[in-house]
Protein backbone atom coordinates (compact mmCIF):
# COMPACT_ATOMS: atom_id res chain seq x y z
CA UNK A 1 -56.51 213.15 113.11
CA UNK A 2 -59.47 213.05 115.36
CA UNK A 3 -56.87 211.97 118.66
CA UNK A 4 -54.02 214.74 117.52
CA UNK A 5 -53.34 216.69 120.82
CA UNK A 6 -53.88 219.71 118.84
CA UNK A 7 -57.45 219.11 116.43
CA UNK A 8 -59.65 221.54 116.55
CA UNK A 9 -57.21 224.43 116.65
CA UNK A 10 -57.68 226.50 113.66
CA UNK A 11 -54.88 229.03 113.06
CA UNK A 12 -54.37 231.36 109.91
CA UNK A 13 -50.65 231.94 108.92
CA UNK A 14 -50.34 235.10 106.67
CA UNK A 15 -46.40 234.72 106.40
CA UNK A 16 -43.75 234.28 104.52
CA UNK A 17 -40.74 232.38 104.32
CA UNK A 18 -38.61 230.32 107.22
CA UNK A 19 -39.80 231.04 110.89
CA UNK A 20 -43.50 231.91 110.77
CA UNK A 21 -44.11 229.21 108.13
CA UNK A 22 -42.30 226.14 109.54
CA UNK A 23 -43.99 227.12 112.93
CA UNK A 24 -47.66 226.66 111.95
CA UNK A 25 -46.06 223.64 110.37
CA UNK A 26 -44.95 222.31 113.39
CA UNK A 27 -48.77 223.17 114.79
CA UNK A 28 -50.16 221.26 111.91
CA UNK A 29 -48.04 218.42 112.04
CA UNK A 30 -49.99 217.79 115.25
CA UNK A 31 -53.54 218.38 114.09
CA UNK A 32 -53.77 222.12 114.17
CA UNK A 33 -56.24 223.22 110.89
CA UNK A 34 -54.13 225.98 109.52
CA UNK A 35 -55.01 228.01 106.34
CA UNK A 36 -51.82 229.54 105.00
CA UNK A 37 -52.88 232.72 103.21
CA UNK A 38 -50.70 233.87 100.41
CA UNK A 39 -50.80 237.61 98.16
CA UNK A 40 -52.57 236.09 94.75
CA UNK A 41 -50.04 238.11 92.86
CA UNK A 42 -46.68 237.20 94.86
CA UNK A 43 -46.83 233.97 96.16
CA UNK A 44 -44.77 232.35 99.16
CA UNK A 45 -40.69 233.45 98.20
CA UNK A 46 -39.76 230.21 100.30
CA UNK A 47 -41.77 228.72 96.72
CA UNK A 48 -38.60 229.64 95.01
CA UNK A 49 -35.53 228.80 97.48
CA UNK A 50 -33.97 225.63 97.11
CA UNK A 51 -34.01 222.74 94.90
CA UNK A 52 -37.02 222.36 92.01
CA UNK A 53 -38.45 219.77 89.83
CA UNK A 54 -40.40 220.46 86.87
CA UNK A 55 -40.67 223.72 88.13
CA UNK A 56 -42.30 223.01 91.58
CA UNK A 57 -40.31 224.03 94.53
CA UNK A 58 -39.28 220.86 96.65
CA UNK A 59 -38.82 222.54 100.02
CA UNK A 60 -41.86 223.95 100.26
CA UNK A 61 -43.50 220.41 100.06
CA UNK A 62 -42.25 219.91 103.71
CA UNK A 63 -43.02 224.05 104.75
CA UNK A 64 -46.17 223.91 102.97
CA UNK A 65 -47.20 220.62 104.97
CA UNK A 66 -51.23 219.75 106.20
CA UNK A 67 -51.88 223.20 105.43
CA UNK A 68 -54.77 224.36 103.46
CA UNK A 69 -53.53 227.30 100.54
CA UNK A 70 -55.68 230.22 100.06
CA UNK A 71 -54.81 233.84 98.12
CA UNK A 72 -56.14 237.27 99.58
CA UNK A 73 -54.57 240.23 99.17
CA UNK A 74 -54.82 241.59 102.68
CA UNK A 75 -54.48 245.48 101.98
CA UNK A 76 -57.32 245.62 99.57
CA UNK A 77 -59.31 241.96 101.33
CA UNK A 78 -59.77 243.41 105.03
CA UNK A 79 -63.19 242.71 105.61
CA UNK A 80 -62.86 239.11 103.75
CA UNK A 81 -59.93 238.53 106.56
CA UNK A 82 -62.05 239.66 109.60
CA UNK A 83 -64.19 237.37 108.33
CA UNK A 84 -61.92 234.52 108.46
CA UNK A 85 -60.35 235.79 111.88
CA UNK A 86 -63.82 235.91 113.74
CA UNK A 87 -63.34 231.78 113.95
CA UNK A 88 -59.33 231.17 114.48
CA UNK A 89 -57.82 230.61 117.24
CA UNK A 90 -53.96 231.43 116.31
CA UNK A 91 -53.01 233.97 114.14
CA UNK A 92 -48.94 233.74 112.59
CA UNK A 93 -47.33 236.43 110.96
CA UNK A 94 -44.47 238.39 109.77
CA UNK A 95 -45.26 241.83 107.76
CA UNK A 96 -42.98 244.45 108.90
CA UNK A 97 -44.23 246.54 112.44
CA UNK A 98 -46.93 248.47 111.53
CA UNK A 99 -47.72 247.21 108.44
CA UNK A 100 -50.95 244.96 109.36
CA UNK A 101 -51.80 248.41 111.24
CA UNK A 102 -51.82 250.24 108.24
CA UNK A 103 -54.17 248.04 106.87
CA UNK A 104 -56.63 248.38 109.55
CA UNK A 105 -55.93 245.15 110.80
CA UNK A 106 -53.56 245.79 113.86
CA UNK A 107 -54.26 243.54 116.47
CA UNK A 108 -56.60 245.73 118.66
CA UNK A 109 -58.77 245.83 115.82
CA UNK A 110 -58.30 241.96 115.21
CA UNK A 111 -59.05 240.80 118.83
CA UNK A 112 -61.97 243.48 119.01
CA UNK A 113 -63.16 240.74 116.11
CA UNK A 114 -62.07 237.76 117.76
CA UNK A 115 -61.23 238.28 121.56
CA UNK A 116 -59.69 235.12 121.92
CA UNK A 117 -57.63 235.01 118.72
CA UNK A 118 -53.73 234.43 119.94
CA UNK A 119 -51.48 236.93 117.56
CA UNK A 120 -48.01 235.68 116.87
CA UNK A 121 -46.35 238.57 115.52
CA UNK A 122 -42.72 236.92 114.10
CA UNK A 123 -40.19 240.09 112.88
CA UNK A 124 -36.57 239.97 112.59
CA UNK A 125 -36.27 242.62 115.67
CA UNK A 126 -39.23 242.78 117.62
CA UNK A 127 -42.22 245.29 117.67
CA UNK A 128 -40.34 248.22 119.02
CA UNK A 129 -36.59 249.42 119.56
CA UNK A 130 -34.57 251.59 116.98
CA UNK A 131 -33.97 248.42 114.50
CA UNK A 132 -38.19 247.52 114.76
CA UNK A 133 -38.99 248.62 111.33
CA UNK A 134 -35.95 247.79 109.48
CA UNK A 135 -36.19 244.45 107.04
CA UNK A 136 -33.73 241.57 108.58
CA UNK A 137 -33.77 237.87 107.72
CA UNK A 138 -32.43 234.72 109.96
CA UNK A 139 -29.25 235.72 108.74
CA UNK A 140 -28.86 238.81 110.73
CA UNK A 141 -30.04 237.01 113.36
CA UNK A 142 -27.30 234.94 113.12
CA UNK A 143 -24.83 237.45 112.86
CA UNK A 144 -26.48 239.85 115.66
CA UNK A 145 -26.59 237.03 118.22
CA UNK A 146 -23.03 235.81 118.53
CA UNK A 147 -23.39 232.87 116.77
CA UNK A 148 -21.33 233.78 113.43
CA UNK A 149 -18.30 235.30 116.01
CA UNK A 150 -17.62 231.72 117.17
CA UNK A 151 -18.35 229.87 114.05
CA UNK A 152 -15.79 229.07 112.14
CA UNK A 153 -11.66 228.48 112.26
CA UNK A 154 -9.43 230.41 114.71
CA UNK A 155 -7.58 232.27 111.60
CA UNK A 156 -11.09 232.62 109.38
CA UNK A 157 -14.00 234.95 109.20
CA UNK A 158 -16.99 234.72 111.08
CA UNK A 159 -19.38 232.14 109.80
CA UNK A 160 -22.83 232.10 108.63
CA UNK A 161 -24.80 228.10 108.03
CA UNK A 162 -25.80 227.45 105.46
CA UNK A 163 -29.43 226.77 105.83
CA UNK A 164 -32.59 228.73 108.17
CA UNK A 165 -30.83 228.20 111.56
CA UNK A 166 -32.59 231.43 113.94
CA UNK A 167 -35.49 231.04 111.76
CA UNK A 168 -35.84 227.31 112.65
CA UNK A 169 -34.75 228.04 116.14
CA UNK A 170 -37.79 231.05 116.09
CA UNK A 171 -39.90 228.51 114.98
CA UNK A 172 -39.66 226.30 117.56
CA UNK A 173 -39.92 229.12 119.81
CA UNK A 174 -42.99 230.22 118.49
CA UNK A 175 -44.96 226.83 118.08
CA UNK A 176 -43.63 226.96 121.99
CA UNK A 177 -45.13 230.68 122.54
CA UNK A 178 -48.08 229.94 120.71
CA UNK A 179 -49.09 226.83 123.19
CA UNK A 180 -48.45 228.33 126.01
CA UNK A 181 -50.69 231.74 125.51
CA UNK A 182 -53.44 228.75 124.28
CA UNK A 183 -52.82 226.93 127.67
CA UNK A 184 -53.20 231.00 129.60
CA UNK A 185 -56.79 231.33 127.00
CA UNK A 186 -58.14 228.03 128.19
CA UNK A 187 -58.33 229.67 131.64
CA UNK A 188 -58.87 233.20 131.00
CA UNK A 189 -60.62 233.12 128.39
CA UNK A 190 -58.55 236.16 126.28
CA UNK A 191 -56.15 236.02 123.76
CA UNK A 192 -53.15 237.74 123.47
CA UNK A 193 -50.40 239.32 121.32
CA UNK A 194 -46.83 237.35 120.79
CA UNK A 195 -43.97 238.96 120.10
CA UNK A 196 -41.41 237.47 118.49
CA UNK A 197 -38.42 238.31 116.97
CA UNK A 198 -35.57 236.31 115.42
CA UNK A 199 -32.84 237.79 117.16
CA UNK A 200 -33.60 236.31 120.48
CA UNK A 201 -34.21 232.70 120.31
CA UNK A 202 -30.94 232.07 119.10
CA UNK A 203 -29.54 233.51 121.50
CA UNK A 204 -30.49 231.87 124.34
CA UNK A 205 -29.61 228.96 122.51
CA UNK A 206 -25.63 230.01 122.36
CA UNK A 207 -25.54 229.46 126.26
CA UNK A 208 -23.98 231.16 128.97
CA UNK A 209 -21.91 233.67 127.26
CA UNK A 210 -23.38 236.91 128.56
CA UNK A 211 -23.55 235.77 132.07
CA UNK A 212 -19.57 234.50 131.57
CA UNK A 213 -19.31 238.48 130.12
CA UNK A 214 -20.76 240.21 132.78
CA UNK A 215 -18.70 237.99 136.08
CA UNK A 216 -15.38 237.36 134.22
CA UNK A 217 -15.68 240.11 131.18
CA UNK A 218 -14.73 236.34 128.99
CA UNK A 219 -15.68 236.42 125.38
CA UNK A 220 -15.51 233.50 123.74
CA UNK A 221 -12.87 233.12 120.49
CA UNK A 222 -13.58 231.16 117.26
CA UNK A 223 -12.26 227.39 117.81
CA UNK A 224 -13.40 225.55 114.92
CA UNK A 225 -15.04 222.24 116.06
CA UNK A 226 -13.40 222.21 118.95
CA UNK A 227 -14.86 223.41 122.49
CA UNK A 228 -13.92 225.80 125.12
CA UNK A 229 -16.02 223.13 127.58
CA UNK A 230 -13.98 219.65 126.45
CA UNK A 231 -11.63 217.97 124.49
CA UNK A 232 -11.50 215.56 122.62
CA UNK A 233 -14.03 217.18 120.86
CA UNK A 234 -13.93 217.41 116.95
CA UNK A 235 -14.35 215.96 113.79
CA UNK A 236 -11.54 213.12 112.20
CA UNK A 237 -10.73 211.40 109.35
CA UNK A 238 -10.66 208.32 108.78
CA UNK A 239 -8.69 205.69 106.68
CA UNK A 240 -11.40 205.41 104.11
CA UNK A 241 -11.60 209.13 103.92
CA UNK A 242 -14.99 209.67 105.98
CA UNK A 243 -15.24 212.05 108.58
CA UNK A 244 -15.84 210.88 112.71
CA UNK A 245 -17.41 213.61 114.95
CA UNK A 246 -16.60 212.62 118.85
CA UNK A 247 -17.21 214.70 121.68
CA UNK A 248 -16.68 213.97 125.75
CA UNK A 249 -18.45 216.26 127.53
CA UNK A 250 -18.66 213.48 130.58
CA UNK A 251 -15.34 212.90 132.46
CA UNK A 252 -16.69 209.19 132.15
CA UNK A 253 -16.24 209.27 127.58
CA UNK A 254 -13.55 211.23 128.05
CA UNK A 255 -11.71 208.51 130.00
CA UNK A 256 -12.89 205.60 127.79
CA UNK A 257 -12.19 207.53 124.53
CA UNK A 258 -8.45 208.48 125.38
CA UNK A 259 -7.93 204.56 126.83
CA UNK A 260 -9.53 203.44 123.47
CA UNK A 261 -6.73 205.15 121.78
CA UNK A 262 -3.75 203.74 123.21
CA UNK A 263 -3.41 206.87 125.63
CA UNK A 264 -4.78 205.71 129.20
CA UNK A 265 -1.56 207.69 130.86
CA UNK A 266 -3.37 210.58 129.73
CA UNK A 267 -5.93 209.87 132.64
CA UNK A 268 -3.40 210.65 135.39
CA UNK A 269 -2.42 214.06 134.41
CA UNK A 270 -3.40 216.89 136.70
CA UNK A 271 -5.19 218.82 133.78
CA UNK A 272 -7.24 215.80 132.80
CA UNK A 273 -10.08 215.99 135.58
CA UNK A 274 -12.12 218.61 133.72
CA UNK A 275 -13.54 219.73 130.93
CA UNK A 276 -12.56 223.27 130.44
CA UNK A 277 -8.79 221.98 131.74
CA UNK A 278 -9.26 219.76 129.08
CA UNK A 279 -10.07 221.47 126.39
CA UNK A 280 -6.26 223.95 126.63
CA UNK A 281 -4.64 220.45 125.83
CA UNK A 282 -7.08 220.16 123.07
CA UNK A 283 -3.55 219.82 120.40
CA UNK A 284 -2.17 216.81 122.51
CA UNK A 285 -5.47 214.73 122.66
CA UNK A 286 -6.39 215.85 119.29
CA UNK A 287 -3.10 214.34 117.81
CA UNK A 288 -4.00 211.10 120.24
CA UNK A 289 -7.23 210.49 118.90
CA UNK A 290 -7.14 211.71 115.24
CA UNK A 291 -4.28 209.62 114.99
CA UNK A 292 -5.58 206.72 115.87
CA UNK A 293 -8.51 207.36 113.67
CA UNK A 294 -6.56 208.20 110.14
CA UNK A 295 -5.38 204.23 110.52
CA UNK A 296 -8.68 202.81 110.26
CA UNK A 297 -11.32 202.35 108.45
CA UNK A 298 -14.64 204.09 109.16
CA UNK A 299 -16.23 200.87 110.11
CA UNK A 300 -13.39 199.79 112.21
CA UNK A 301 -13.19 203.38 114.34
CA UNK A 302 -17.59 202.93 114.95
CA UNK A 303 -17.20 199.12 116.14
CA UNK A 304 -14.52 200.06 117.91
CA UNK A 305 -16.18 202.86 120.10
CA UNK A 306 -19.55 200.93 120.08
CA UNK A 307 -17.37 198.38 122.55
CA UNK A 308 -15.75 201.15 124.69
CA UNK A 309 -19.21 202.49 125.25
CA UNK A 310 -17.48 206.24 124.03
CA UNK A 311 -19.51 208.91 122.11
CA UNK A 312 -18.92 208.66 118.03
CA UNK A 313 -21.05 209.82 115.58
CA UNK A 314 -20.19 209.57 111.32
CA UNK A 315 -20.53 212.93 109.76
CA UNK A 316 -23.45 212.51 107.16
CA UNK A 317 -24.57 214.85 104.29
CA UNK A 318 -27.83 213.70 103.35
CA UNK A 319 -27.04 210.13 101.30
CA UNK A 320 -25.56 209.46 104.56
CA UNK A 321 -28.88 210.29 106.66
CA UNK A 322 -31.18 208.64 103.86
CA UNK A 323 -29.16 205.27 104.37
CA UNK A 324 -28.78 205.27 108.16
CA UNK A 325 -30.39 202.65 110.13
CA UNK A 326 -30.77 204.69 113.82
CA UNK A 327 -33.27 206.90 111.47
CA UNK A 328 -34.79 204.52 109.93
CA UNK A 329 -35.53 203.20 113.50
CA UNK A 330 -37.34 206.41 115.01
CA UNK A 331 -38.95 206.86 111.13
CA UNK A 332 -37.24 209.99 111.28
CA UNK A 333 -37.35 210.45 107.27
CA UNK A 334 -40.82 209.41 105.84
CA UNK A 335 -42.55 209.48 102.90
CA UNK A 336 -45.73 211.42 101.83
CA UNK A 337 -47.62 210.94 97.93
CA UNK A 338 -48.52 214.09 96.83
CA UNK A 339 -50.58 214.51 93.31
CA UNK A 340 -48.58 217.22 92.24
CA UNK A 341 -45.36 215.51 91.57
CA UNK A 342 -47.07 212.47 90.75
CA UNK A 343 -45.55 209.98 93.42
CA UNK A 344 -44.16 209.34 96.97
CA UNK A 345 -41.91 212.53 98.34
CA UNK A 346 -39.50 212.17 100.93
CA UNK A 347 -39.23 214.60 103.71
CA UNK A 348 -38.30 214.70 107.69
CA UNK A 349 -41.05 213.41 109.77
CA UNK A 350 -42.59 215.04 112.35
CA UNK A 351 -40.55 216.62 115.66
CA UNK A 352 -41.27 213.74 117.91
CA UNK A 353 -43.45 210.80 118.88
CA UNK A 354 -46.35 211.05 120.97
CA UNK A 355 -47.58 207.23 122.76
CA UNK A 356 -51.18 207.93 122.62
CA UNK A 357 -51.48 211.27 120.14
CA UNK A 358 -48.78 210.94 117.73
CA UNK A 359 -48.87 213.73 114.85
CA UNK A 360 -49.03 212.85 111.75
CA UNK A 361 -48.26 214.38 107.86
CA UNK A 362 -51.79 214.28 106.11
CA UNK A 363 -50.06 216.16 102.73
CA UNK A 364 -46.93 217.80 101.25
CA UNK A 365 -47.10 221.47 100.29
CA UNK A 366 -49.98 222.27 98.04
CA UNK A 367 -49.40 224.36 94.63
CA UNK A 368 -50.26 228.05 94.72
CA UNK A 369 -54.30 229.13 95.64
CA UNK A 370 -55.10 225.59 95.59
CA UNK A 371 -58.42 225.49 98.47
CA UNK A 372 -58.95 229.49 97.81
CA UNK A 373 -62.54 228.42 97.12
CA UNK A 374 -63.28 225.86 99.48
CA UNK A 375 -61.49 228.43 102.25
CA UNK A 376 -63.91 231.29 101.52
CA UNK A 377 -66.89 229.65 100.93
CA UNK A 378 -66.74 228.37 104.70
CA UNK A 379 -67.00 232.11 105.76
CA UNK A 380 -69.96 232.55 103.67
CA UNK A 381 -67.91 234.16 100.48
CA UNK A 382 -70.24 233.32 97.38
CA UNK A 383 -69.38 232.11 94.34
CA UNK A 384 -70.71 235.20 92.61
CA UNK A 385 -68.42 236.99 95.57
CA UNK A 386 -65.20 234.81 94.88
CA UNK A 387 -65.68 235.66 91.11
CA UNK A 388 -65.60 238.83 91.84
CA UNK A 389 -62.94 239.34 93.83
CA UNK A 390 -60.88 237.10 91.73
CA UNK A 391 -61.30 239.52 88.69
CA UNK A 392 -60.53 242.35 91.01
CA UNK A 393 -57.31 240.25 92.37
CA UNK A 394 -57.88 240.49 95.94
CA UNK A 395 -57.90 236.59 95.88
């Protein structure tokens, strides 16, 4: 990947799991060299979530991405990891505050090594506060931030997704963080500490609900797939027994979706003009356009919107993505052969396209340990040194 915007970077992840993981896979997606360094004894946990074949964990083929796998137990392996810091230029990880401290490898001592190293420290809450040394996963993140209070039906519980959401959110956010204390190095020269915790980036993402707090004292209620902001927004059913999602946020869709349906007197009421005004008729234009849906056929309801130029989108679980042809435009789902499984694997592609330095998936996840050796040896570790340490199980 000689023209990847990022070759040439060389960042170390010693984490674990969703958010530090996926973001040095974002970084190496675009040419970043990152080692992923994993405890010899207890391996990656994100190894073990999901679906498996033949015993190999499939999502870590796409977490595990152009990265290079190496074991060292860092709490016994210190000097062997100074080593390997003195020529990084990112550090990610995600051992509990003060942890990498206790080791002797806190990040004054670490950028005493390495002055330039950036340190992306990803926790669930943040190096200090009351909650700082407590364990926490995405999924109090989720809960924490506001997101589970208005997920889910009016009448239900608060709900969690099912999947990573904060720690793909985090990971974003880092990748993001991680860039931009690169872009403050290239000019002075210093590297810095990040930190990150999986509680915030979420929220930001959930809008303008503490601003909306703190003017009106509003706080927003579960709604199920509808929106406080518009309506028609939700998901219907159709004849065939798929499901539609449609949304107007634009006065324009709105307009052309409610004509579309039969209902163009809707236009001229008072409450139509706006969004929010909207959305407290959301039962009326609900029973307008889900109406009209239930008496045709999926294919009918997306031709039929195509032509009005309104917003429609078919609800998809994942035969539905595999199949559709607006992803199979942008090469959004690609393929990858990987040695282990003995054939092609199929996995998301990578974030976006770059014109002139696109990024690019070299591998899928590599097995457990599997460039230990080649790793070391490129910091001077013998092979009289590896065996060694190998029979002691710090690698």
């Amino acid at each position: 990947m000689r023209n990847a915007p990022l070759t040439g970077v060389k960042v170390v992840e010693a984490a674990t799991l969703f958010a530090g993981p996926l973001a040095a896979t974002f970084l190496g997606d675009f040419g970043a060299d990152v080692t992923k360094i994993e405890h010899p004894a207890r391996p990656d946990a994100a190894r073990g979530h999901g679906a498996s074949k033949d015993g190999i964990g499939l999502w870590f083929k796409t977490l595990g991405r152009n990265k290079r796998l190496a074991t060292l137990d860092l709490s016994r392996g210190r000097e062997v990891f100074l080593d390997l810091i003195r020529d990084q230029d990112v550090l990610v990880e995600n051992f509990r505050p003060g942890t990498l401290e206790r080791w002797g490898l806190g990040p004054d001592v670490l950028l005493e090594a390495n002055p330039r190293l950036v340190i992306a420290r990803v926790t669930a809450f943040g190096q200090v506060g009351p909650w700082s040394s407590r364990p926490g996963f995405g999924s109090l993140a989720e809960a924490m931030s506001g997101f589970a209070a208005v997920t889910g039906e009016p009448d239900g519980p608060p709900t969690l997704p099912p999947f990573g959401l904060a720690d793909g959110i985090t990971a974003l956010a880092t990748a993001y963080a991680v860039l931009v204390a690169l872009r403050e190095r290239d000019q002075s020269g210093q590297g810095q500490v990040i930190d990150m915790a999986i509680i915030e980036p979420i929220l930001m993402m959930l809008g303008g609900g503490i601003t909306a707090y703190q003017q009106t004292g509003y706080v927003q209620p579960r709604l199920g797939n509808r929106s406080s902001n518009n309506a028609p927004r939700n998901v219907y059913q159709t004849a065939d027994g798929r499901w539609v999602a449609v949304s107007t946020s634009s006065q324009s869709i709105a307009e052309r979706v409610v004509t579309l349906v039969g209902r163009p007197d809707l236009v001229a009421q008072p409450w139509f003009g706006t969004g929010r005004e909207r959305a407290e008729h959301a039962d009326e234009l609900d029973d307008a356009v889900g109406t009209w849906i239930a008496d045709r056929s999926l294919d009918e309801v997306m031709l039929a919107f195509e032509k009005a130029e309104a917003a429609v989108g078919p609800v998809h679980d994942v035969r539905g993505i595999v199949e559709d042809p607006q992803y199979a435009a942008l090469n959004t789902i690609t393929t990858i052969e990987d040695e282990e499984l003995g054939g092609p694997v199929a996995m998301q592609n990578v974030l976006f396209r770059l014109s002139e330095t696109p990024g690019e998936i070299r591998w899928a996840g590599r097995p457990h340990g599997a460039d230990t050796d080649a790793v070391l040896s490129e910091i001077g570790v013998t092979p009289e040194q590896l065996a060694a340490l190998r029979a002691s199980g710090v690698v």
